[in-house]
Protein backbone atom coordinates (compact mmCIF):
# COMPACT_ATOMS: atom_id res chain seq x y z
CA UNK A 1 0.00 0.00 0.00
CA UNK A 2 3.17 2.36 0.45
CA UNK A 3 3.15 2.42 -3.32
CA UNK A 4 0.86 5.40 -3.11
CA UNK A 5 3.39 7.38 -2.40
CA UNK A 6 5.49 8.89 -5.73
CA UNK A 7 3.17 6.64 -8.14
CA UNK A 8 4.75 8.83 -11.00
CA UNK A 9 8.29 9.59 -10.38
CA UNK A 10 8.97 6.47 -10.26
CA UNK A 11 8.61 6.65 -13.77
CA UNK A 12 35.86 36.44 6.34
CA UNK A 13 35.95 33.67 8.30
CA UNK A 14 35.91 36.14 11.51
CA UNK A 15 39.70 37.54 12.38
CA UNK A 16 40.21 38.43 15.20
CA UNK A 17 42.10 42.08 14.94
CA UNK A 18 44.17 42.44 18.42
CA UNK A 19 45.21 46.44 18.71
CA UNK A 20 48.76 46.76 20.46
CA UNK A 21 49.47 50.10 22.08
CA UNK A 22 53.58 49.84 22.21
CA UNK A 23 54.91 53.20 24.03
CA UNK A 24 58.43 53.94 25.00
CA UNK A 25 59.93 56.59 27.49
CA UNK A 26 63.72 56.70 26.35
CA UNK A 27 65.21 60.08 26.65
CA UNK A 28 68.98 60.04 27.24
CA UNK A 29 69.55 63.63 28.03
CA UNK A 30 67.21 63.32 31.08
CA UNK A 31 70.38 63.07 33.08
CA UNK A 32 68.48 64.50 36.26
CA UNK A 33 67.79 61.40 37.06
CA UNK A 34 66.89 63.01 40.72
CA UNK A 35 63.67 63.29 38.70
CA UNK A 36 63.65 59.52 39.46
CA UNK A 37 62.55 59.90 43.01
CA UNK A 38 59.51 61.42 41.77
CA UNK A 39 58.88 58.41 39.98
CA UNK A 40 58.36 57.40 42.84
CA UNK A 41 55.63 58.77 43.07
CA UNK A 42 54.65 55.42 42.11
CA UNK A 43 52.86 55.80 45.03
CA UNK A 44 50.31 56.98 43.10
CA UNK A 45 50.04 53.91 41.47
CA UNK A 46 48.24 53.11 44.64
CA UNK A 47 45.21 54.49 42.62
CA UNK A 48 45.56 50.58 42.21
CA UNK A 49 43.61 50.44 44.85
CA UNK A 50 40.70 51.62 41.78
CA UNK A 51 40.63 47.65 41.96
CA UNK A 52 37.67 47.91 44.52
CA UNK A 53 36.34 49.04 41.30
CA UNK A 54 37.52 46.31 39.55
CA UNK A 55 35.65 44.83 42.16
CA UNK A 56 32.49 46.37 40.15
CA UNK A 57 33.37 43.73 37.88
CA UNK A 58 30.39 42.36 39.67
CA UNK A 59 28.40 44.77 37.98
CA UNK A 60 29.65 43.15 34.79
CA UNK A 61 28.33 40.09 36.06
CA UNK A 62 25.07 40.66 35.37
CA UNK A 63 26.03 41.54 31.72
CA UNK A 64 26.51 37.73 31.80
CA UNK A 65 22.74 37.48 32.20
CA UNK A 66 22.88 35.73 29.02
CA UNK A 67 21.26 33.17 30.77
CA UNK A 68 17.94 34.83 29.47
CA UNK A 69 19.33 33.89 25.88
CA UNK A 70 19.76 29.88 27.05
CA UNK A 71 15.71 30.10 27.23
CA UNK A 72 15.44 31.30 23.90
CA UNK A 73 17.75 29.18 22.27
CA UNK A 74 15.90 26.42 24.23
CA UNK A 75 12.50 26.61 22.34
CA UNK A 76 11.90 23.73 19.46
CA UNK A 77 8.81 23.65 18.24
CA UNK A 78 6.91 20.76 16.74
CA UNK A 79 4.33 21.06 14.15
CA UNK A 80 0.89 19.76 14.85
CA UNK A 81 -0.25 17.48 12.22
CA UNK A 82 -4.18 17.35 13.39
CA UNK A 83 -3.58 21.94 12.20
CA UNK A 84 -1.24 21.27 9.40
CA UNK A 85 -2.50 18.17 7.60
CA UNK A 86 -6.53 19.11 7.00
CA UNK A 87 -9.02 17.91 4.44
CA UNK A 88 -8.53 19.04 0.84
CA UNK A 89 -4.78 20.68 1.78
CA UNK A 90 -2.79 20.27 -1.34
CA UNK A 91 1.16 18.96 -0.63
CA UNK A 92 2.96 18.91 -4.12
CA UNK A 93 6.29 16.56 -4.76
CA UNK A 94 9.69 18.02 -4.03
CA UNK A 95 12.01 16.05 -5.65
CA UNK A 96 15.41 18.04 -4.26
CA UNK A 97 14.27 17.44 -0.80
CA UNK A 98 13.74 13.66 -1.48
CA UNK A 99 16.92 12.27 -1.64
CA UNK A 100 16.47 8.55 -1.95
CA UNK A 101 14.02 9.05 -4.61
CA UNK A 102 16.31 11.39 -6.55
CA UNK A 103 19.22 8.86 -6.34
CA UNK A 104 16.77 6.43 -8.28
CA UNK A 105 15.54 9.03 -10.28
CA UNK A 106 19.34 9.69 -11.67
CA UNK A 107 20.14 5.46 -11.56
CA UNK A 108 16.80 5.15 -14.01
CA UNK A 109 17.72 7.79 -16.42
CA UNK A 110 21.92 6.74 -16.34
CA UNK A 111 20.72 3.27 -17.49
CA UNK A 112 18.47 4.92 -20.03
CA UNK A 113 21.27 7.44 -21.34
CA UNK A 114 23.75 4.94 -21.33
CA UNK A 115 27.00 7.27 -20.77
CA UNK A 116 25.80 10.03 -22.95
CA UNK A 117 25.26 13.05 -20.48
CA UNK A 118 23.23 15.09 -22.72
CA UNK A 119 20.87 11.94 -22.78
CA UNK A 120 20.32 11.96 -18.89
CA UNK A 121 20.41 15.83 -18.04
CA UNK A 122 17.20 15.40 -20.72
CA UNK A 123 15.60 12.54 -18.98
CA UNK A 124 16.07 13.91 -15.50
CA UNK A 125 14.94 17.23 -16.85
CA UNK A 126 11.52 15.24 -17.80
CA UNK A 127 11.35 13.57 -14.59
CA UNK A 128 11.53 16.70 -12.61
CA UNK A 129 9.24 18.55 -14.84
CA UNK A 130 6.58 16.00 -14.10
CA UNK A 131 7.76 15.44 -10.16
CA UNK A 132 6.43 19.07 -9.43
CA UNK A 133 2.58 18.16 -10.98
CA UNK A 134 2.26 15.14 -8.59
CA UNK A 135 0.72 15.70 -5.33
CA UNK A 136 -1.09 14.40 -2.37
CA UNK A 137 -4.08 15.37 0.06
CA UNK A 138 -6.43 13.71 2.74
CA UNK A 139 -9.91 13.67 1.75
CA UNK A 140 -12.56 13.76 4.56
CA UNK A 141 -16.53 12.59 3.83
CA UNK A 142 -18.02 12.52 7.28
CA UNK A 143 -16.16 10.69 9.58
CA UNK A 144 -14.59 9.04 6.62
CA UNK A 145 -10.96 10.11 5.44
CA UNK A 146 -9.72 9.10 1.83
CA UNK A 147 -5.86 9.17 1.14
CA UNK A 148 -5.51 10.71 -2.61
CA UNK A 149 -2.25 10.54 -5.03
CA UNK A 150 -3.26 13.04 -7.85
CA UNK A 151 -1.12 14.91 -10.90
CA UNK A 152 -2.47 18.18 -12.16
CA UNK A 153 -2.67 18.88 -15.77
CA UNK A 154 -1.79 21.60 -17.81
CA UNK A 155 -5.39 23.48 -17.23
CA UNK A 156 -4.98 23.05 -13.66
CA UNK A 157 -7.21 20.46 -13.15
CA UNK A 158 -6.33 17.10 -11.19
CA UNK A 159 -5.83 13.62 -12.66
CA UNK A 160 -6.92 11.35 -9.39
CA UNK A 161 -3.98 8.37 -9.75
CA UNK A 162 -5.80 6.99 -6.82
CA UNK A 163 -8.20 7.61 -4.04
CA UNK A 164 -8.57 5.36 -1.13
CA UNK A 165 -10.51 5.11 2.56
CA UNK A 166 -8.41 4.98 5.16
CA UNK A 167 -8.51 4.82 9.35
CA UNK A 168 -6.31 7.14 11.25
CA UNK A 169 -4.55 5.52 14.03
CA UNK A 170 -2.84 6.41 17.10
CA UNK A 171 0.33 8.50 16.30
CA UNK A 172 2.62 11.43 17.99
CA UNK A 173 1.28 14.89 17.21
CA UNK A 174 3.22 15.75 14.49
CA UNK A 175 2.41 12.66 13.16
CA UNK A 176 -0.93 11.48 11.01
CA UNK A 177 -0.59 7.77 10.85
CA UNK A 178 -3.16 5.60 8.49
CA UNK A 179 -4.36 2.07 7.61
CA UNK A 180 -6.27 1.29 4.66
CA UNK A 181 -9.99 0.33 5.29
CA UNK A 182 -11.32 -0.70 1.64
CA UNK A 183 -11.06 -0.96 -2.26
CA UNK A 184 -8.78 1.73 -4.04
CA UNK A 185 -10.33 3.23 -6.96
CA UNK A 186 -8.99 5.78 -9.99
CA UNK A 187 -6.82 3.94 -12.49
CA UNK A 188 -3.54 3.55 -10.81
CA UNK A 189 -5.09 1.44 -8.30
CA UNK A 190 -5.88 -1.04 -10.51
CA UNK A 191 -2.32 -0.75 -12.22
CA UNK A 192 -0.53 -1.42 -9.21
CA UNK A 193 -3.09 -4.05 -7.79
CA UNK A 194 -4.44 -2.43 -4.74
CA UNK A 195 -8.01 -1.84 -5.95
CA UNK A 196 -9.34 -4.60 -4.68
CA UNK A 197 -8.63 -4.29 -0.42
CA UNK A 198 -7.19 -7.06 1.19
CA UNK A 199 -7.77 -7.14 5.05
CA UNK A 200 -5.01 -9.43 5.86
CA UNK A 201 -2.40 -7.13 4.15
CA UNK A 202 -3.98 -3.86 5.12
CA UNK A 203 -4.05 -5.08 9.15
CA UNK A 204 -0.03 -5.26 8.67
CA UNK A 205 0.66 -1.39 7.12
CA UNK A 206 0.70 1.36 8.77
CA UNK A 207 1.64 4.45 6.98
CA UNK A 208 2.42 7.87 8.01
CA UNK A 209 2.67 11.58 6.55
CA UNK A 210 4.70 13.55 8.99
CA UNK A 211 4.01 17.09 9.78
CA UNK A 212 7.85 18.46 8.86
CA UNK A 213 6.64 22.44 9.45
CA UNK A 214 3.55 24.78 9.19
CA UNK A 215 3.63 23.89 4.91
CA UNK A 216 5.95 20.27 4.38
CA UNK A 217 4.85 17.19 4.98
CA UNK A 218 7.20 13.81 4.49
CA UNK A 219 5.95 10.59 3.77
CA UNK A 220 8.33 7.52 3.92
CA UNK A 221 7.81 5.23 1.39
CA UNK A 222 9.40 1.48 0.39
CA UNK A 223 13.31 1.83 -0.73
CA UNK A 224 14.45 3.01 -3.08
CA UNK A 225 12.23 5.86 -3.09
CA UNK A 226 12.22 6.24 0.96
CA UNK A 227 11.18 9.41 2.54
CA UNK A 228 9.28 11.29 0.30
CA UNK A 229 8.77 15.32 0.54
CA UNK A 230 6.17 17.97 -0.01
CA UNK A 231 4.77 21.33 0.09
CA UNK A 232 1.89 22.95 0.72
CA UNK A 233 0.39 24.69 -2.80
């Protein structure tokens, strides 16, 4: 039943400047050295004792109140699925963002170009074109939800690949996880043989769109396509 998913695309550094102030007192003709003794007046160096205001350096301590920052910095947020996954809300493929799916996306097309590049920049080219037209969306008909895989043609209509009922299950909030409940209808269903439900199989899958942000959703599907990407339209 994962085969919903992607039924198509298969197919200055910082320096750090340091300022040195370099004086020198070096005057050989100052011969009264007597002068010396009021060098002495180091003394006044007991102005040192302007350490007690070093001792303000306490003051600076609450400069390093940056432990209001650690709060900030401490705020993840999770997206809620049940707000960003709603009836009829359009996610369209994102190929870049789908690794796995790329990757198999680039093995098809170097098997079909065999070694000439021009070959598979075209066939990639037509895969991507076509990746941003698919989409998915949760239908909702009462208390009913329907899982639909669509493409949208060139008037802006949508091609249903498939539509099918499904049961949500118990999941994390950012999380809308599914099961089917009964036949699949709309062409591709029958194509890839899930029209007709089978209870057995569907009691084993459970499959899950993930609520990434506010507008992405992921959707992991079987290798080699694996987690699948896409954003709100």
């Amino acid at each position: 039943m994962q085969k919903f998913a992607f039924v198509r695309v298969q197919t200055l550094t910082c320096a750090g400047l340091t300022w040195l102030a370099l004086t020198t007192f070096g005057c050989k003709k100052e011969e009264p050295k007597p002068v010396e003794p009021p060098k002495t007046e180091a003394p006044a160096a007991e102005p040192a004792a302007e350490k007690p205001p070093a001792e303000a350096s306490p003051t600076a301590a609450p400069a390093a109140a940056s432990p209001t920052a650690a709060p900030a910095a401490a705020s993840p947020t999770t997206a809620d699925a049940a707000t960003v996954i709603q009836p009829g809300v359009r996610f369209m493929f994102d190929l870049e963002a789908s690794p796995d799916a790329k990757k198999n996306a680039e093995a098809m097309c170097d098997a079909k170009a065999a070694g000439d590049r021009a070959k598979k920049d075209a066939c990639m080219a037509e895969i991507a074109k076509a990746a941003v037209k698919e989409g998915i969306r949760l239908d909702k008909e009462g208390d009913q939800w329907f899982f639909v895989s669509f493409g949208t043609k060139d008037d802006g209509s949508d091609d249903l690949f498939m539509r099918c009922p499904i049961a949500k299950a118990e999941s994390p909030a950012n999380i809308f996880a599914f099961s089917p409940t009964g036949d699949c209808t709309c062409p591709q269903a029958a194509a890839m043989g899930i029209a007709t439900f089978d209870a057995a199989k569907a009691a084993a899958m459970k499959l899950t769109l993930e609520a990434v942000d506010a507008t992405t959703v992921a959707m992991a599907a079987p290798a080699p396509k694996g987690r699948l990407v896409y954003h709100k339209k």
